[in-house]
C-alpha atoms as a PDB file:
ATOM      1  CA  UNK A   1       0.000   0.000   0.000  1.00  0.00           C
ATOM      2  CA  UNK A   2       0.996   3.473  -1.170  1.00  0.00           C
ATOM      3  CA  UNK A   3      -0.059   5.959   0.315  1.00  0.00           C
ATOM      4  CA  UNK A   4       0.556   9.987  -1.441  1.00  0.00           C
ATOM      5  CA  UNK A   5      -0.191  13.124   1.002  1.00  0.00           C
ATOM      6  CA  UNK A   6      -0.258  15.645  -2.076  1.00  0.00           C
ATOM      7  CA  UNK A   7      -0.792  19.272  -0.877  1.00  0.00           C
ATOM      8  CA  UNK A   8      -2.381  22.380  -2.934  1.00  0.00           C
ATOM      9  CA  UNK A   9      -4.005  19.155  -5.016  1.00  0.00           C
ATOM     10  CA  UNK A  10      -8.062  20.545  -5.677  1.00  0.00           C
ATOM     11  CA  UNK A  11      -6.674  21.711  -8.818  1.00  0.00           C
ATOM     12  CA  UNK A  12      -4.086  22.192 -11.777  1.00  0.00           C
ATOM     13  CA  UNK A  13      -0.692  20.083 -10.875  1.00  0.00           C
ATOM     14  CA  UNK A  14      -1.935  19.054  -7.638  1.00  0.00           C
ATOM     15  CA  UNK A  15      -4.790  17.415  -9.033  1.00  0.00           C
ATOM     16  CA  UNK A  16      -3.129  16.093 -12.172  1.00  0.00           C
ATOM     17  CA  UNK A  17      -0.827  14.561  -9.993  1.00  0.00           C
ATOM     18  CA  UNK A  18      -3.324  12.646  -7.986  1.00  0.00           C
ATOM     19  CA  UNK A  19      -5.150  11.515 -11.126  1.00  0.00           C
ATOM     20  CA  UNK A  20      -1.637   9.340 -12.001  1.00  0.00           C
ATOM     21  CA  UNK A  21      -0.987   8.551  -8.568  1.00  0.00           C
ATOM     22  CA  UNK A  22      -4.195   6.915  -8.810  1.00  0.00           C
ATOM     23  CA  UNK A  23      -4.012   5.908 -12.187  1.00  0.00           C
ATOM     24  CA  UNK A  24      -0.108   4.312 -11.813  1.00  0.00           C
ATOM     25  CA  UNK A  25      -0.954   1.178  -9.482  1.00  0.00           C
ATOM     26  CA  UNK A  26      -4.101  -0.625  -7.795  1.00  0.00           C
ATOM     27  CA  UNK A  27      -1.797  -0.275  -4.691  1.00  0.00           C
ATOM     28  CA  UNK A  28      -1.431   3.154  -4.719  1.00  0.00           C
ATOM     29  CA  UNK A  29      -3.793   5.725  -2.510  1.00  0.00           C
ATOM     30  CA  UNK A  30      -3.900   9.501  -2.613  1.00  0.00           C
ATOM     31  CA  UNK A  31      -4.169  11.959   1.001  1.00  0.00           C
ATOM     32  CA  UNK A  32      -5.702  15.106  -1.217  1.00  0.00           C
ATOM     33  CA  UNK A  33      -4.486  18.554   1.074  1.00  0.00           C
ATOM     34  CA  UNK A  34      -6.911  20.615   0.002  1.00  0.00           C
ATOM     35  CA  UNK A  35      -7.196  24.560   2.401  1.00  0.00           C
ATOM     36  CA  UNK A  36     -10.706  24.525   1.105  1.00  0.00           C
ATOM     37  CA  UNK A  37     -12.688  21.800   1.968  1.00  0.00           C
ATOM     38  CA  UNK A  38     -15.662  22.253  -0.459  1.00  0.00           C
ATOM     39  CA  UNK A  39     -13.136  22.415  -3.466  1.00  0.00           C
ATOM     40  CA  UNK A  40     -11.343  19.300  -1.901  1.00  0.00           C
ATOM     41  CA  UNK A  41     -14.780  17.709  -1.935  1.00  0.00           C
ATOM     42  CA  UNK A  42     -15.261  19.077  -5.861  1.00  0.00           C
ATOM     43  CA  UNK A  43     -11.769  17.682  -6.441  1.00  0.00           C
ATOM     44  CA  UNK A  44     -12.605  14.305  -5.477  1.00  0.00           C
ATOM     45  CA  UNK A  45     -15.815  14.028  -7.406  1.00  0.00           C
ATOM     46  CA  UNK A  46     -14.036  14.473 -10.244  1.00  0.00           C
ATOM     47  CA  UNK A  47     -11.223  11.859  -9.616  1.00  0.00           C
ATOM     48  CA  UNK A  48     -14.315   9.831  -9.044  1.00  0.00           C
ATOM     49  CA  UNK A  49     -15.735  10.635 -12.255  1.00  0.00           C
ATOM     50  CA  UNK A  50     -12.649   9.654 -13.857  1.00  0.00           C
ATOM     51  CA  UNK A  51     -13.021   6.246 -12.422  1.00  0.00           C
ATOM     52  CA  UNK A  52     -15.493   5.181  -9.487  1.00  0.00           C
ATOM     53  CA  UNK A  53     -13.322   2.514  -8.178  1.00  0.00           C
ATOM     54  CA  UNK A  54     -10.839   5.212  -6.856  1.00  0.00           C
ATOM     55  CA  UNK A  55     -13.571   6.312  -4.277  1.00  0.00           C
ATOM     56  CA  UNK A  56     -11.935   3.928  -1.956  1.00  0.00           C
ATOM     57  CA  UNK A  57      -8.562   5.162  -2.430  1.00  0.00           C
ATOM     58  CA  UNK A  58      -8.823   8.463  -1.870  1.00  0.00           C
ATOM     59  CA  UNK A  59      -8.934  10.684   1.887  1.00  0.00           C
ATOM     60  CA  UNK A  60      -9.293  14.556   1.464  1.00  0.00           C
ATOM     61  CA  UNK A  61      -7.828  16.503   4.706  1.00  0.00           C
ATOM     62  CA  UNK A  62      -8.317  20.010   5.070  1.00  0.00           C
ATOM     63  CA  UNK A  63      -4.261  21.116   5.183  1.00  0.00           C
ATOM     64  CA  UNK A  64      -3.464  24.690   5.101  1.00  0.00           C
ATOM     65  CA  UNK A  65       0.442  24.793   4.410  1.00  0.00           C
ATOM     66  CA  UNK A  66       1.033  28.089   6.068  1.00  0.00           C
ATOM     67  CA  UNK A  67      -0.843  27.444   9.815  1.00  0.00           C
ATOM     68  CA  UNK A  68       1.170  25.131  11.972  1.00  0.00           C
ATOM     69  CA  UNK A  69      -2.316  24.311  13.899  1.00  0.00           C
ATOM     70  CA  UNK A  70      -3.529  22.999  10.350  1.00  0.00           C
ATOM     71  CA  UNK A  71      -1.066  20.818   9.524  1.00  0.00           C
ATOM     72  CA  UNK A  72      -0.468  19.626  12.344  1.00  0.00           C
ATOM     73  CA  UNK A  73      -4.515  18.927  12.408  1.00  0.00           C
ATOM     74  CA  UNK A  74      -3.973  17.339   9.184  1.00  0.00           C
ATOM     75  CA  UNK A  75      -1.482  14.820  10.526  1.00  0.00           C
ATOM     76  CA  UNK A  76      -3.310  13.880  13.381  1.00  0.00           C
ATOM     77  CA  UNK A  77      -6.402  13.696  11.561  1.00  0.00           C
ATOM     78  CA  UNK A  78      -4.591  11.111   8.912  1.00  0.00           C
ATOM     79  CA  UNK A  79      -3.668   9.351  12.010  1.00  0.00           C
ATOM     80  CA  UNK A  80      -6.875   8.829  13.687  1.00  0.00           C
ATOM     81  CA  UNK A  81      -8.605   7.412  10.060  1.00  0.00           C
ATOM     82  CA  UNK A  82      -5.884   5.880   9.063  1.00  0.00           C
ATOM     83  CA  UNK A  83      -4.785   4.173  13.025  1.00  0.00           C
ATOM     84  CA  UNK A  84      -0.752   3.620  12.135  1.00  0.00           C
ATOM     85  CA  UNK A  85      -0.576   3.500   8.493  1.00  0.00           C
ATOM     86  CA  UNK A  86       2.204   5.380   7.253  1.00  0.00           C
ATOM     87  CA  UNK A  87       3.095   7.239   4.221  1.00  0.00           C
ATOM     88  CA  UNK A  88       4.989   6.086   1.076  1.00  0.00           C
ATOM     89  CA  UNK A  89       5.519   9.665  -0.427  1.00  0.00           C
ATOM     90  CA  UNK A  90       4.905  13.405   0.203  1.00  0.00           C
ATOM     91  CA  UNK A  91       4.303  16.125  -2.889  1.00  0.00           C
ATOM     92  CA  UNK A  92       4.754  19.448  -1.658  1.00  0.00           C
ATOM     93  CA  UNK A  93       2.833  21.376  -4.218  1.00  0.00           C
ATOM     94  CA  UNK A  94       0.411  23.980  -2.373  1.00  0.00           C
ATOM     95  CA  UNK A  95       2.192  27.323  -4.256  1.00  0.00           C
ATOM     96  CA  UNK A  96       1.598  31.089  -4.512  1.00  0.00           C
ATOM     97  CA  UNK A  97       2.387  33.275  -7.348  1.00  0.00           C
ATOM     98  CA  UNK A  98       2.310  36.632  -6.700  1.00  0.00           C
ATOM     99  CA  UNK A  99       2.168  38.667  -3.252  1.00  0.00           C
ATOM    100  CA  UNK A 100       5.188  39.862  -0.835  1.00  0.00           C
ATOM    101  CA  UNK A 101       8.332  37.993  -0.141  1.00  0.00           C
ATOM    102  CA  UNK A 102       6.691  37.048   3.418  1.00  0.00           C
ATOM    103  CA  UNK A 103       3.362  36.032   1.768  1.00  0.00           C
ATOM    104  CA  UNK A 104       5.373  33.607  -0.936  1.00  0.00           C
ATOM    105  CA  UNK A 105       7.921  32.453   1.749  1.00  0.00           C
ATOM    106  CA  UNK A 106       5.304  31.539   3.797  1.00  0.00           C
ATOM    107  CA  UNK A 107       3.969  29.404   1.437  1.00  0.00           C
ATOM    108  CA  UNK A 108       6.761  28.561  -0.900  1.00  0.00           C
ATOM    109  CA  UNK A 109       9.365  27.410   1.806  1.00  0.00           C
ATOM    110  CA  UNK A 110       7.724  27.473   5.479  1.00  0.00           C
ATOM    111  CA  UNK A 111       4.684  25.999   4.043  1.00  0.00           C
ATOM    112  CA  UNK A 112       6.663  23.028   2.791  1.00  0.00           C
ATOM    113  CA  UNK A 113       8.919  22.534   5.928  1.00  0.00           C
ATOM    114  CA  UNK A 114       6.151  22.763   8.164  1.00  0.00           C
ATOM    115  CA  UNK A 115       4.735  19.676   6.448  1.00  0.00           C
ATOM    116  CA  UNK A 116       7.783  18.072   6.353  1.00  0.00           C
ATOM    117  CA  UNK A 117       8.104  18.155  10.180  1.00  0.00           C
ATOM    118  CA  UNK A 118       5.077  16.959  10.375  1.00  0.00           C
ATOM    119  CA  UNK A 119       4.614  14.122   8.045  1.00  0.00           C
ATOM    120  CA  UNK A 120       8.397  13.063   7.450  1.00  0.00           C
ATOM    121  CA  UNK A 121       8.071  10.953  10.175  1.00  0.00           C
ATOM    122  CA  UNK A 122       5.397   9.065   8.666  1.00  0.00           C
ATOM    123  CA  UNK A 123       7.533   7.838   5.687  1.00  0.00           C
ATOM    124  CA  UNK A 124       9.487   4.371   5.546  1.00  0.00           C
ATOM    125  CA  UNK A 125      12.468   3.552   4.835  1.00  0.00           C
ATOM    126  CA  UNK A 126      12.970   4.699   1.267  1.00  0.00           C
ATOM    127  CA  UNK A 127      10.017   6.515   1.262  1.00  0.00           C
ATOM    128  CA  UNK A 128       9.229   9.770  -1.184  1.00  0.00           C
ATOM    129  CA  UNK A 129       9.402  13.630  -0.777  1.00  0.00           C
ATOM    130  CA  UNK A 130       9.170  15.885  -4.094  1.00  0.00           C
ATOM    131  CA  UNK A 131       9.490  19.486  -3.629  1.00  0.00           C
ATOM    132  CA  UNK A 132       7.475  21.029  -6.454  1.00  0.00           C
ATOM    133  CA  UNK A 133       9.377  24.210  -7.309  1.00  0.00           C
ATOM    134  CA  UNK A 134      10.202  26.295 -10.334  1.00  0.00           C
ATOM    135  CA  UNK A 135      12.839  27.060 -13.256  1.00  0.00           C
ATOM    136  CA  UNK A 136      11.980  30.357 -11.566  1.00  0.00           C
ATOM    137  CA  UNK A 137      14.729  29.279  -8.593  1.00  0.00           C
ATOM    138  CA  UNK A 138      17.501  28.977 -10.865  1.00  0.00           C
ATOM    139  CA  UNK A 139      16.942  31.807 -13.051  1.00  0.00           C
ATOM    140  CA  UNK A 140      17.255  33.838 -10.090  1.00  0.00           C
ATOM    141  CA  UNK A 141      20.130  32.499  -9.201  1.00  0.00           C
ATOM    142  CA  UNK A 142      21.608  32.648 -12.074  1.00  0.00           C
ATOM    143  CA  UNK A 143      21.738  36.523 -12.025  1.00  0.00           C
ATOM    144  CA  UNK A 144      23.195  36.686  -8.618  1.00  0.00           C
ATOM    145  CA  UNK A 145      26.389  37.726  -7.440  1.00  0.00           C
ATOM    146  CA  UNK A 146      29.133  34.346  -7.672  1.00  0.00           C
ATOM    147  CA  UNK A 147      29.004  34.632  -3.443  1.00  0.00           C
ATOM    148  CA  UNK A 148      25.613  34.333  -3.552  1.00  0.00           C
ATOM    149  CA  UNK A 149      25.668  31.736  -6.078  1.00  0.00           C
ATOM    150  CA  UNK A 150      27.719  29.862  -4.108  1.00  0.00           C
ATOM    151  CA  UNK A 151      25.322  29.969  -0.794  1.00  0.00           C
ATOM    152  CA  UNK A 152      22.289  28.829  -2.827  1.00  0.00           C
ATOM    153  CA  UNK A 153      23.875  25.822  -3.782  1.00  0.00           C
ATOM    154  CA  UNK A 154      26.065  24.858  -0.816  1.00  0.00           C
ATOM    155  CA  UNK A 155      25.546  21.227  -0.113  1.00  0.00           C
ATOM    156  CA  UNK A 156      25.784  21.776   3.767  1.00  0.00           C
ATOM    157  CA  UNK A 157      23.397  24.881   4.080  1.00  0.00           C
ATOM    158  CA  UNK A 158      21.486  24.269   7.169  1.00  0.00           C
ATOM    159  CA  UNK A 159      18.063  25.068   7.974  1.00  0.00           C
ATOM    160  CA  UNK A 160      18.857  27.992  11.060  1.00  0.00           C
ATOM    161  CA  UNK A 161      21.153  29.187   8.619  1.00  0.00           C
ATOM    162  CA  UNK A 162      18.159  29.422   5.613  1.00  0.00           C
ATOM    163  CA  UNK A 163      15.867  31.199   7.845  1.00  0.00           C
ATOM    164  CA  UNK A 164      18.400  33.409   9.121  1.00  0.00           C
ATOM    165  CA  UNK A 165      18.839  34.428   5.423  1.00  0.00           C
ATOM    166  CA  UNK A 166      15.516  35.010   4.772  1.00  0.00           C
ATOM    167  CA  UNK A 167      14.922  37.229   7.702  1.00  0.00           C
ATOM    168  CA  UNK A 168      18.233  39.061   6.780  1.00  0.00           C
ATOM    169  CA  UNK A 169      16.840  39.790   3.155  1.00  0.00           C
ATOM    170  CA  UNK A 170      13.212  41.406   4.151  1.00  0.00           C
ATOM    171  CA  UNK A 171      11.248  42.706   1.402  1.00  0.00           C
ATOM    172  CA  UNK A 172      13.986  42.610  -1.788  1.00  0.00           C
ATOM    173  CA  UNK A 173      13.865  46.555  -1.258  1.00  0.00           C
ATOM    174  CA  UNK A 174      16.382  47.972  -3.854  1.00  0.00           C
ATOM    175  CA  UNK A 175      19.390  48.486  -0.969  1.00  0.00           C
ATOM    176  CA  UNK A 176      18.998  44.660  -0.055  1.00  0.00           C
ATOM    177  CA  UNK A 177      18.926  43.546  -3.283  1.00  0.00           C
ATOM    178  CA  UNK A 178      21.947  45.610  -3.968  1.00  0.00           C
ATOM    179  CA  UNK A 179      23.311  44.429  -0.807  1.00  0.00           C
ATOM    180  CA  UNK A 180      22.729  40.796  -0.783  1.00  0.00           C
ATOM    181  CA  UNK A 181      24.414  40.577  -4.633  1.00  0.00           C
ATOM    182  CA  UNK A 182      20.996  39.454  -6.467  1.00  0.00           C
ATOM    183  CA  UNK A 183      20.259  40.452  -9.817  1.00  0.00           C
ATOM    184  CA  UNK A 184      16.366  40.300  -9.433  1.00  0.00           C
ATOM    185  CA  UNK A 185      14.100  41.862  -6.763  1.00  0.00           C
ATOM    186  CA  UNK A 186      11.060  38.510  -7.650  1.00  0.00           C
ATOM    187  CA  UNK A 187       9.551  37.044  -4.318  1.00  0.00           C
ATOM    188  CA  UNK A 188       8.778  34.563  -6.373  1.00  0.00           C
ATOM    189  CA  UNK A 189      12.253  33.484  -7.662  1.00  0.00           C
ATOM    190  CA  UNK A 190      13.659  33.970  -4.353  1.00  0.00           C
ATOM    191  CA  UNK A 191      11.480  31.982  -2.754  1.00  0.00           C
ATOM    192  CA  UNK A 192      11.906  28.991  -4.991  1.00  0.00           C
ATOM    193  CA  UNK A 193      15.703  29.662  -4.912  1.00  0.00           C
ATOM    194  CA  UNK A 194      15.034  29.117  -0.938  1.00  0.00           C
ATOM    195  CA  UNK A 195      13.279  25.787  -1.540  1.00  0.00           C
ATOM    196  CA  UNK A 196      15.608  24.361  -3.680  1.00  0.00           C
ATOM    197  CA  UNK A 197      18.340  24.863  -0.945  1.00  0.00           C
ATOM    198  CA  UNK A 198      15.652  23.915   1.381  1.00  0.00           C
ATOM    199  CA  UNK A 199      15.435  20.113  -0.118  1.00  0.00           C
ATOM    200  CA  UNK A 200      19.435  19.758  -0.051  1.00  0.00           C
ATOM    201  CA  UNK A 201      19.074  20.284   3.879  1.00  0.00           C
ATOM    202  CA  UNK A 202      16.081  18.021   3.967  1.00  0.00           C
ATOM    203  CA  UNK A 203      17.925  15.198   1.751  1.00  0.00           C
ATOM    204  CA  UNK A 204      21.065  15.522   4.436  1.00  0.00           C
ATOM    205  CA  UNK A 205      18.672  15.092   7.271  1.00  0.00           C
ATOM    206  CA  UNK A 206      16.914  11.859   6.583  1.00  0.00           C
ATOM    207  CA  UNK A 207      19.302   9.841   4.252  1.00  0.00           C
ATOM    208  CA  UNK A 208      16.769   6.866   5.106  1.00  0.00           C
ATOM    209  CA  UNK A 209      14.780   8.758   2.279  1.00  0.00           C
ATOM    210  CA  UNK A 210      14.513  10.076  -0.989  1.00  0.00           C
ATOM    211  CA  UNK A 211      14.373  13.978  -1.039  1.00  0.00           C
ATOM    212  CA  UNK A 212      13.875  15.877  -4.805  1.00  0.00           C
ATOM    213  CA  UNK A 213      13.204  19.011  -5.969  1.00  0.00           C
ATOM    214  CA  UNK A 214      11.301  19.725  -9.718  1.00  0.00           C
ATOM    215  CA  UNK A 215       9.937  22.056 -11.772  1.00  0.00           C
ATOM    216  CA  UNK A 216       6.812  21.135 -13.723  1.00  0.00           C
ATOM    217  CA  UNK A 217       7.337  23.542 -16.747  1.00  0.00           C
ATOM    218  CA  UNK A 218       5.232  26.258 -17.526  1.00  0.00           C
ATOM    219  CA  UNK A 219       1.985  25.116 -16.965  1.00  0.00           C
ATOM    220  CA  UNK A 220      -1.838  26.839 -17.537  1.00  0.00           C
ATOM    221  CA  UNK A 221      -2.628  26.407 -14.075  1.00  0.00           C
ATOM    222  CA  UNK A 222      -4.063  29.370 -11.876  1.00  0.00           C
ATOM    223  CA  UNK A 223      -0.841  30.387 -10.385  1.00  0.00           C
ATOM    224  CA  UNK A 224       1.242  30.023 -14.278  1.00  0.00           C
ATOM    225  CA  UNK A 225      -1.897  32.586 -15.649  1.00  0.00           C
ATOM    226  CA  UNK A 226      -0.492  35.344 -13.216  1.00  0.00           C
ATOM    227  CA  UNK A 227       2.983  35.375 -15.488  1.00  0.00           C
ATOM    228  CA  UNK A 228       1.272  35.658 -18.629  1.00  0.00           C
ATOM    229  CA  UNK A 229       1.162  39.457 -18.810  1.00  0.00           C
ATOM    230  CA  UNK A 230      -1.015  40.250 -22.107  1.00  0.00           C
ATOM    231  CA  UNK A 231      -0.048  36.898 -23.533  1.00  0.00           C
ATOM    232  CA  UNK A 232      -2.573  34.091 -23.840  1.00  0.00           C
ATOM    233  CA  UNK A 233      -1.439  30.327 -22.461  1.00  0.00           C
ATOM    234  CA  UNK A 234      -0.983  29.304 -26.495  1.00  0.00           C
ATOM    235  CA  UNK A 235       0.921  32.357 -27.114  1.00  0.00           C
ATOM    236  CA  UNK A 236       3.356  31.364 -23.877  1.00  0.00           C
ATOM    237  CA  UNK A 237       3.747  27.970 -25.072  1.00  0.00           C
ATOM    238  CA  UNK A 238       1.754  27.178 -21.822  1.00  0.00           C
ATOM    239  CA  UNK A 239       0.906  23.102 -21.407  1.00  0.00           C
ATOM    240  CA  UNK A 240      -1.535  21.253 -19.229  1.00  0.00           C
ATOM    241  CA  UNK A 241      -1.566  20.439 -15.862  1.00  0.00           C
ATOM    242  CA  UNK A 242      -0.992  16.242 -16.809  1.00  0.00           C
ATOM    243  CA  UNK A 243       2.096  17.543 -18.459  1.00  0.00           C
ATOM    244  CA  UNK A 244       3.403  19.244 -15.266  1.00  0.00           C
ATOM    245  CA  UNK A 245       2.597  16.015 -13.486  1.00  0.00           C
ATOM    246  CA  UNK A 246       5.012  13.558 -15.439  1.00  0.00           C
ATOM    247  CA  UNK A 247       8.175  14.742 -13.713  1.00  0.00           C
ATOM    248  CA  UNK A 248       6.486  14.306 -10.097  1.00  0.00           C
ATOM    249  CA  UNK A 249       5.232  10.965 -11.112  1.00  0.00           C
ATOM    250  CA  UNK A 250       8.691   9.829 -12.097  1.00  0.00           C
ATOM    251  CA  UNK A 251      10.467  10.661  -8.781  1.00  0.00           C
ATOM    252  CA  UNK A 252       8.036   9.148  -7.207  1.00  0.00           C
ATOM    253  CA  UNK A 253       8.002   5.843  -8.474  1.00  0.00           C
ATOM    254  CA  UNK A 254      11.146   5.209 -11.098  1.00  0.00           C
ATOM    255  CA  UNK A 255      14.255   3.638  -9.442  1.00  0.00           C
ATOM    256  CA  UNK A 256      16.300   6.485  -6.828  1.00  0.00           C
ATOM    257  CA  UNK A 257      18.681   8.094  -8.874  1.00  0.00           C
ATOM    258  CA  UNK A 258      19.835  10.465  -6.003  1.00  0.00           C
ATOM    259  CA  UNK A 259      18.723  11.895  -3.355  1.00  0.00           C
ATOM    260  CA  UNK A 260      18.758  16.229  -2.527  1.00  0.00           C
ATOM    261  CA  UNK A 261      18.951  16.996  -6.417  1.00  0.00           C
ATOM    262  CA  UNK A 262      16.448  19.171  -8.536  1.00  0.00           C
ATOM    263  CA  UNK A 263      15.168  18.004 -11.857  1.00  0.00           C
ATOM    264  CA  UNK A 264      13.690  19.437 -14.586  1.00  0.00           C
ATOM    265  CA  UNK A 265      10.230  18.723 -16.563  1.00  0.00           C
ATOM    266  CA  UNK A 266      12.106  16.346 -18.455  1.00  0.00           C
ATOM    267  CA  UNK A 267      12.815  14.342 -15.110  1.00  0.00           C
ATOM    268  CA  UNK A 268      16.782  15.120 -16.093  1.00  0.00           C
ATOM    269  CA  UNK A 269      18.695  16.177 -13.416  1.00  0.00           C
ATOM    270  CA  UNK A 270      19.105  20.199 -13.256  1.00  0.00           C
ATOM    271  CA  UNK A 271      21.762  23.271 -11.577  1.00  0.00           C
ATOM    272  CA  UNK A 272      20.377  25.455  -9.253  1.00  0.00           C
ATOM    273  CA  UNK A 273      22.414  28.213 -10.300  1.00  0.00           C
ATOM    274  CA  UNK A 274      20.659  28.173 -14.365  1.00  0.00           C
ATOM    275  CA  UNK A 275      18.133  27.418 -16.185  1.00  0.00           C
ATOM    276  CA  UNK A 276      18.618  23.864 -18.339  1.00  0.00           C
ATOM    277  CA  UNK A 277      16.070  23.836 -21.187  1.00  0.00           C
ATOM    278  CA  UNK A 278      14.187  20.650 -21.530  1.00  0.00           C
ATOM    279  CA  UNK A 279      15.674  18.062 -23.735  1.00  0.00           C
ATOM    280  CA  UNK A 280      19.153  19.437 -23.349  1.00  0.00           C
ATOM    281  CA  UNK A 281      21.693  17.589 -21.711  1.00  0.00           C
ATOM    282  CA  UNK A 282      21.467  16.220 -17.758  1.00  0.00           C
ATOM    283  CA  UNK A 283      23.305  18.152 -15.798  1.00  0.00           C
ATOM    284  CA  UNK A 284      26.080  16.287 -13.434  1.00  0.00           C
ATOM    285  CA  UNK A 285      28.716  17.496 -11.007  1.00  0.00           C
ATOM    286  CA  UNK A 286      31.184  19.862 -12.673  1.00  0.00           C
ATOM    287  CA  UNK A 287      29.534  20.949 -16.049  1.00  0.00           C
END
């Protein structure tokens, strides 16, 4: 028995993702984290009208990635339907766009370790966590100073160290950004920047597991649409939500290739510090 927690799944990636979850194996069962409950329950009628035999194989909890009451809710609601079943795997996809560097932090990087702490322990050994995060991270990165550079992909960043950062950098006001060497003022880059280096702290603290990062592509989901400026999705070169799901599927279920790395839509292994364009060479140590 498999079972998923996938967060920010009512819709777009999220819910893509638990459509192949669901769709890969008779074994495999999907914990939809949904903040809403009545889109949750709208979520699950329509994995249900994909296929009525997933009814059984499918428990909505209301998770809201940026309370710590919620989630921790969450867990021990999963715990009192479920008695001791564990976890196999854990999607962190609940996401926000557009708003302040707290508002996207919040969600983008506390949101995702706050679920970590509290449903980590639930995995076996072996057992899945894929950090759904954006070509957005290493973009920004790319544009930083090489100091910089060098922090956001540091191998033995800790955690105290990560928040520290984040507290140091504020709102990306034109001094910090100036100050701090980055090339780009986005909450949204910097946040996913933050996750990325998040999951290589995570992957260092429970070797016993396997700990990715990914970017789905540029996807017409809700939070893709606020990018598009006066572009349509077909104009952007946008692609559906199942496409965005392939690369989560594959970490989840293809043979370990590594653990604390960050992939792109292609499932090929991607820097942190550029962007790698799907379909070009896999990135490895020292190119």
């Amino acid at each position: 028995m498999k079972n998923i927690l996938v967060t920010g799944a009512n819709k777009g990636i999220g819910l893509a993702v638990a459509s192949e979850i669901l769709r890969a194996a008779v074994d495999t069962y999907v914990v939809l984290g949904s903040r809403d409950m009545a889109r949750g329950h709208i979520a699950v009628a329509s994995l249900v009208a994909q296929d009525a035999t997933w009814a059984d194989r499918i428990t909505l909890l209301e998770l809201d990635v940026c309370g710590d009451q919620s989630v921790q809710r969450a867990r021990d609601s999963w715990m009192q339907q479920r008695l001791d079943v564990g976890l196999y795997g854990i999607v962190n996809n609940a996401g926000l766009g557009q708003g302040t560097v707290a508002q996207t932090v919040d969600v983008n990087v506390y949101g995702v370790h706050r679920v970590c702490e509290a449903f980590a322990p639930l995995l076996g050994p072996e057992g899945r966590i894929v950090n759904v995060t954006s070509a957005s991270g290493p973009n920004f990165v790319a544009h930083c100073s090489a100091d910089r550079q060098a922090f956001f992909t540091d191998k033995t960043i800790d955690w105290s160290s990560l928040q520290a950062f984040i507290q140091e950098c504020g709102e990306l006001e034109p001094d910090v950004v100036q100050r701090m060497g980055f090339g780009s003022d986005s909450p949204y880059g910097f946040s996913k920047a933050c996750a990325n280096s998040y999951t290589l702290w995570l992957a260092t603290q429970h070797p016993e597991l396997v700990i990715n990062a990914c970017t789905p592509g540029f996807i017409e989901t809700d939070l893709g649409k606020e990018f598009l400026g006066a572009r349509t999705p077909q104009e952007a070169g946008m692609k559906p939500p199942a496409a965005g799901a392939k690369v989560i599927i594959e970490l989840l279920f293809a043979s370990p290739r590594g653990s604390g790395h960050y992939y792109g839509s292609d499932a090929l292994r991607s820097p942190l510090n550029r962007y790698r364009a799907p379909g070009s060479p896999e990135f490895t140590e020292g190119n």
